[in-house]
C-alpha atoms as a PDB file:
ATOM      1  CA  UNK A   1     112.307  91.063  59.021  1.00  0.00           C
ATOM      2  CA  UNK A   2     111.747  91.640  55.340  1.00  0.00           C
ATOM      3  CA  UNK A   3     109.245  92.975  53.132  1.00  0.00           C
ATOM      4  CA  UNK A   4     106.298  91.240  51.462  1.00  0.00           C
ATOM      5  CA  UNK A   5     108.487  90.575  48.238  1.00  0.00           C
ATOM      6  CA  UNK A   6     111.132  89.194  49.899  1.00  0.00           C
ATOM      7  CA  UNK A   7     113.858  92.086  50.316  1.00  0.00           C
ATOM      8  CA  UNK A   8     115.754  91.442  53.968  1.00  0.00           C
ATOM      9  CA  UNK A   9     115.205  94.369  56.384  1.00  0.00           C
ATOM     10  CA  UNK A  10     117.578  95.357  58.811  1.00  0.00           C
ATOM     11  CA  UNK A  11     117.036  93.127  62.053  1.00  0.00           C
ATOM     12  CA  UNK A  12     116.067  93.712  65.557  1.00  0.00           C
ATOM     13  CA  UNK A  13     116.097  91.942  68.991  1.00  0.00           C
ATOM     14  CA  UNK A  14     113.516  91.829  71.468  1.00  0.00           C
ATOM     15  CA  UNK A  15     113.801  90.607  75.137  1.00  0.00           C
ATOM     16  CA  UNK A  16     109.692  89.511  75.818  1.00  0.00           C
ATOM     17  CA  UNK A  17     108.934  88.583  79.973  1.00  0.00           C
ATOM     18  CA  UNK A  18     105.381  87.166  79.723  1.00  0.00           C
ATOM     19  CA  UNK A  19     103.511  86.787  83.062  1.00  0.00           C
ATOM     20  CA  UNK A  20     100.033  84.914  82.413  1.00  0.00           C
ATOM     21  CA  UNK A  21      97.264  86.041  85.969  1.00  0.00           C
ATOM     22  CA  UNK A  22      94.349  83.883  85.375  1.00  0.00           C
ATOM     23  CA  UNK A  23      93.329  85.021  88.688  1.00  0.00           C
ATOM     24  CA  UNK A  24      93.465  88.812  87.699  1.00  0.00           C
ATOM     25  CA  UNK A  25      92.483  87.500  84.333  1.00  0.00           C
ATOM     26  CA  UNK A  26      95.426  89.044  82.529  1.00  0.00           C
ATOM     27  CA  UNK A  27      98.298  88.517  80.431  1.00  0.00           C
ATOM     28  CA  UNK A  28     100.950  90.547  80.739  1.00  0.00           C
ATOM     29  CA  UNK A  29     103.742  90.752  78.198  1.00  0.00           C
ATOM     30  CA  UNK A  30     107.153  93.462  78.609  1.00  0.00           C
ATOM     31  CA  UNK A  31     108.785  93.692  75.367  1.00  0.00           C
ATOM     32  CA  UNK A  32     112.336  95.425  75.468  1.00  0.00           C
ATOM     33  CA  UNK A  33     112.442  96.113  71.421  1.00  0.00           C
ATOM     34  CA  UNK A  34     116.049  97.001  70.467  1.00  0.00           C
ATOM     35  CA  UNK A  35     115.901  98.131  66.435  1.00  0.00           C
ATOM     36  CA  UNK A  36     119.098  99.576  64.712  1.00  0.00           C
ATOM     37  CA  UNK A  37     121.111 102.297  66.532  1.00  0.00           C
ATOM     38  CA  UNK A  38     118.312 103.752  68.466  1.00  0.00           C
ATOM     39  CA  UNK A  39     117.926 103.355  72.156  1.00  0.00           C
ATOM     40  CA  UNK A  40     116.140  99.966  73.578  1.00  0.00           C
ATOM     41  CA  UNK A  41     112.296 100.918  74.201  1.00  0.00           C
ATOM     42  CA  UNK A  42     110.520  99.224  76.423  1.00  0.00           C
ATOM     43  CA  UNK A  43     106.380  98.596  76.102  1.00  0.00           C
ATOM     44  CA  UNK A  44     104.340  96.682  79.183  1.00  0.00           C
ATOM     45  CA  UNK A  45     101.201  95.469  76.717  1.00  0.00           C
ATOM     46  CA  UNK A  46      98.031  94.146  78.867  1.00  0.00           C
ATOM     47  CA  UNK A  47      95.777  91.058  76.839  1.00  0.00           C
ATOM     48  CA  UNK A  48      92.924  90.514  78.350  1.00  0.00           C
ATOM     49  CA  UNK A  49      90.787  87.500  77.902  1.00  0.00           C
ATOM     50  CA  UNK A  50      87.261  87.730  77.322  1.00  0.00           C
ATOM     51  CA  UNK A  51      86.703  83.714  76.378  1.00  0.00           C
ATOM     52  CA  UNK A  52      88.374  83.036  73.281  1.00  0.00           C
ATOM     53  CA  UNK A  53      88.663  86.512  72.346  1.00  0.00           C
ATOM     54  CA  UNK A  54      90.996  88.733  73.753  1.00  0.00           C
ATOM     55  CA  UNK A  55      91.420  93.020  74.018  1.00  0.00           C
ATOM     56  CA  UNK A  56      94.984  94.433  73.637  1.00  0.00           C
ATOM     57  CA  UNK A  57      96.005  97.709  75.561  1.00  0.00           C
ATOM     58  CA  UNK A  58      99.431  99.074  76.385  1.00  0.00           C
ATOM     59  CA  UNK A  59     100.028 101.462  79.537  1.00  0.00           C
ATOM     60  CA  UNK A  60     102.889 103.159  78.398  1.00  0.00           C
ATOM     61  CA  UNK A  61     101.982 103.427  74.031  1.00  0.00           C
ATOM     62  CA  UNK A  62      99.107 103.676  72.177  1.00  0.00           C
ATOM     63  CA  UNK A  63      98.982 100.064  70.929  1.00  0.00           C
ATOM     64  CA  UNK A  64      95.407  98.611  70.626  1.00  0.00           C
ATOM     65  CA  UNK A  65      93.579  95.728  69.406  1.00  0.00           C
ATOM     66  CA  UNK A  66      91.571  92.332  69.519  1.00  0.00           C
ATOM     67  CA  UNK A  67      92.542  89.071  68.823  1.00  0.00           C
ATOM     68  CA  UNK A  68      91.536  85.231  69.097  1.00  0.00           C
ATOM     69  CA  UNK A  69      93.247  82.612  71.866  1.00  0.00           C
ATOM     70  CA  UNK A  70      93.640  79.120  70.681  1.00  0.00           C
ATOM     71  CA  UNK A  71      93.439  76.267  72.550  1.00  0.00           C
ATOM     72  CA  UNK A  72      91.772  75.420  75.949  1.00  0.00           C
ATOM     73  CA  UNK A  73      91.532  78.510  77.887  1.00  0.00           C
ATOM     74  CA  UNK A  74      94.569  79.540  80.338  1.00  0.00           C
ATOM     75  CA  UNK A  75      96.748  76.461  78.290  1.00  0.00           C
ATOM     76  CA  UNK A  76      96.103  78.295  75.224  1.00  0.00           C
ATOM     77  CA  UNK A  77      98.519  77.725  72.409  1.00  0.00           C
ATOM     78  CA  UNK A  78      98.179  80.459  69.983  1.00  0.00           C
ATOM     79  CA  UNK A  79      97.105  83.784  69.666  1.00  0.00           C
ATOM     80  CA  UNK A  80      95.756  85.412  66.413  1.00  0.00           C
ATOM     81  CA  UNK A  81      95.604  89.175  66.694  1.00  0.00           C
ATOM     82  CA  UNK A  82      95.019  92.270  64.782  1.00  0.00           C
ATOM     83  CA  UNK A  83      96.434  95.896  66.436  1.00  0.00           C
ATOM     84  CA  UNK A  84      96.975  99.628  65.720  1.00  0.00           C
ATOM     85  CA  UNK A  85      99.238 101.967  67.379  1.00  0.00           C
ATOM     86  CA  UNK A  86      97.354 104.957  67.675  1.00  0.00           C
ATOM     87  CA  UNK A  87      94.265 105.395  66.150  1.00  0.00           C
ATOM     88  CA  UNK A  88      95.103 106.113  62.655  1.00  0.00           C
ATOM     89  CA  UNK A  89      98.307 104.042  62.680  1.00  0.00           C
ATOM     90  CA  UNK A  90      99.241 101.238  60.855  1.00  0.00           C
ATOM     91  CA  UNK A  91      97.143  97.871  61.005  1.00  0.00           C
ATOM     92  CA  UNK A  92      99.400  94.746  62.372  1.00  0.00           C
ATOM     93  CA  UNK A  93      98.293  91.732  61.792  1.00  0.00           C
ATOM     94  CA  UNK A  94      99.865  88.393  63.148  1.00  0.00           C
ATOM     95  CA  UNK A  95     100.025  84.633  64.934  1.00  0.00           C
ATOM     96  CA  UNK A  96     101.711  83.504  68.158  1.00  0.00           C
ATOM     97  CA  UNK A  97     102.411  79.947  68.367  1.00  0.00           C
ATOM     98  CA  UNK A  98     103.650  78.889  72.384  1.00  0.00           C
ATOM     99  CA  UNK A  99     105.327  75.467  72.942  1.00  0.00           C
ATOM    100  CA  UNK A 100     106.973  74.216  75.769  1.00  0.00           C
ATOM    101  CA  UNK A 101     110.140  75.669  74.592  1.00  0.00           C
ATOM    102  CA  UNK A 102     109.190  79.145  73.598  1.00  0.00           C
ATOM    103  CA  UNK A 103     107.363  80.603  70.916  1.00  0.00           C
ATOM    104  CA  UNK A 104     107.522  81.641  67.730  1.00  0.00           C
ATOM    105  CA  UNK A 105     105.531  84.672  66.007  1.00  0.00           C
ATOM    106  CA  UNK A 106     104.861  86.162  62.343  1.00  0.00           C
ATOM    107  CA  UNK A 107     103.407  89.522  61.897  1.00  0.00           C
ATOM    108  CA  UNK A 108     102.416  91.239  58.884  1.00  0.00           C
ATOM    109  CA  UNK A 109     102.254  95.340  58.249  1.00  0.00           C
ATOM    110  CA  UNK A 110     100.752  96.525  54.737  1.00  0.00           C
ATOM    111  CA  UNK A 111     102.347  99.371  53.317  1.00  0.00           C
ATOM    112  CA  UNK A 112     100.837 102.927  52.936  1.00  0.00           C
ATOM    113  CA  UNK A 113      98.675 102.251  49.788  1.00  0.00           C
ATOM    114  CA  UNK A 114      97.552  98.806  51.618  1.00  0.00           C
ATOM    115  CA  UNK A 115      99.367  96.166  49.675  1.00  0.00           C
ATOM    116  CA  UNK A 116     101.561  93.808  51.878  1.00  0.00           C
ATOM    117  CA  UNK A 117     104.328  95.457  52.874  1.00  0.00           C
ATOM    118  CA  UNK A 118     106.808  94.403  55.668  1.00  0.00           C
ATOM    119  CA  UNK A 119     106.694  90.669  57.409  1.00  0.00           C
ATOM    120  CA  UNK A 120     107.908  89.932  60.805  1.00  0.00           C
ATOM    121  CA  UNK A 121     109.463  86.633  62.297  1.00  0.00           C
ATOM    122  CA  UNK A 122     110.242  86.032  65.685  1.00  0.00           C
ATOM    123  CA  UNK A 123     111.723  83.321  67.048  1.00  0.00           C
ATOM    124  CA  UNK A 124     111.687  83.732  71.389  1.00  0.00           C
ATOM    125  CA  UNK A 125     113.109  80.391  73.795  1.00  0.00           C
ATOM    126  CA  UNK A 126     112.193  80.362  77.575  1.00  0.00           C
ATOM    127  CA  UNK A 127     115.296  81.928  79.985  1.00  0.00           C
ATOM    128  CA  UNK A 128     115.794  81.970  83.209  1.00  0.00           C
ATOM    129  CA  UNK A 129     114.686  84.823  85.441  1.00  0.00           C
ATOM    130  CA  UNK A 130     118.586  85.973  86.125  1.00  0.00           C
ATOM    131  CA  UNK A 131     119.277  85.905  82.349  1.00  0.00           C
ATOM    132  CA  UNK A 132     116.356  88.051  81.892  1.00  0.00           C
ATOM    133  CA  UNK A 133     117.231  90.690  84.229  1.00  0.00           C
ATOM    134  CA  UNK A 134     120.870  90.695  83.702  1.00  0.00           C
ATOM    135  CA  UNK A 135     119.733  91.183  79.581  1.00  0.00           C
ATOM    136  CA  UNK A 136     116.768  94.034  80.728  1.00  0.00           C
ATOM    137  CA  UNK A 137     119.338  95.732  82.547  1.00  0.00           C
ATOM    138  CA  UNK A 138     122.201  95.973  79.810  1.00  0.00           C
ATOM    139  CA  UNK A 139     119.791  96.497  76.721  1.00  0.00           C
ATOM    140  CA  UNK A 140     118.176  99.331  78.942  1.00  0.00           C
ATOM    141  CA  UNK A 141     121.266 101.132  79.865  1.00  0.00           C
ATOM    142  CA  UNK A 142     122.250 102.168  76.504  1.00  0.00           C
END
């Protein structure tokens, strides 16, 4: 993570479980965002696709938003999106790019008098179900 003119931020991890229901027409993403000393938080975001476009809720946090799926639908291989958490929040803006090994994401934040401000890189690789609950279950029970 770093700002827009370079400066490195402090870093995070985040532990992502992504569930795609094309017969609920739903993706479902958990993110388990671990930031600094704080304790892990965990978010269970809902995208919902609506043909190329796509709505963003979360059930537990006041993220919203839209966004664009690219690719063929349900073997889509990007996602462009735009989000606020709460209504007056901050706008995030960023790309998901999926590829048989995992994914990798950029998301951009401008700063309070709207000039770019902090950029976001993520980096994510596909794990097995065990590794992902033996990792949900330490990073939770700090």
């Amino acid at each position: 993570m770093q700002t827009a003119n370079g400066r490195d931020l402090p870093a995070s991890v985040a532990l992502v479980k992504r569930s795609v229901d094309r017969a609920q027409n739903k993706i479902e993403e958990i993110v388990i965002s671990l930031r600094g000393v704080a304790p892990a938080q965990e978010f269970l975001t809902v995208i919902t696709p609506e043909g190329s476009k796509a709505k963003i809720s979360c059930s537990n946090c006041e993220i919203e938003g839209e966004g664009e799926l690219i690719g063929e639908p349900w073997e889509w291989t990007g996602f462009k999106f735009k989000s606020r958490i709460g209504k007056t929040g901050p706008l995030l803006e960023g790309e998901d790019k999926f590829s048989p090994d995992g994914m990798t994401a950029e998301k951009r934040m401008p700063g309070s008098d709207g000039r770019p401000g902090v950029v976001i890189r993520e980096t994510g690789r596909h794990i097995t179900q065990a590794t992902y609950d033996n990792l949900r279950v330490r990073l939770l029970s700090k």
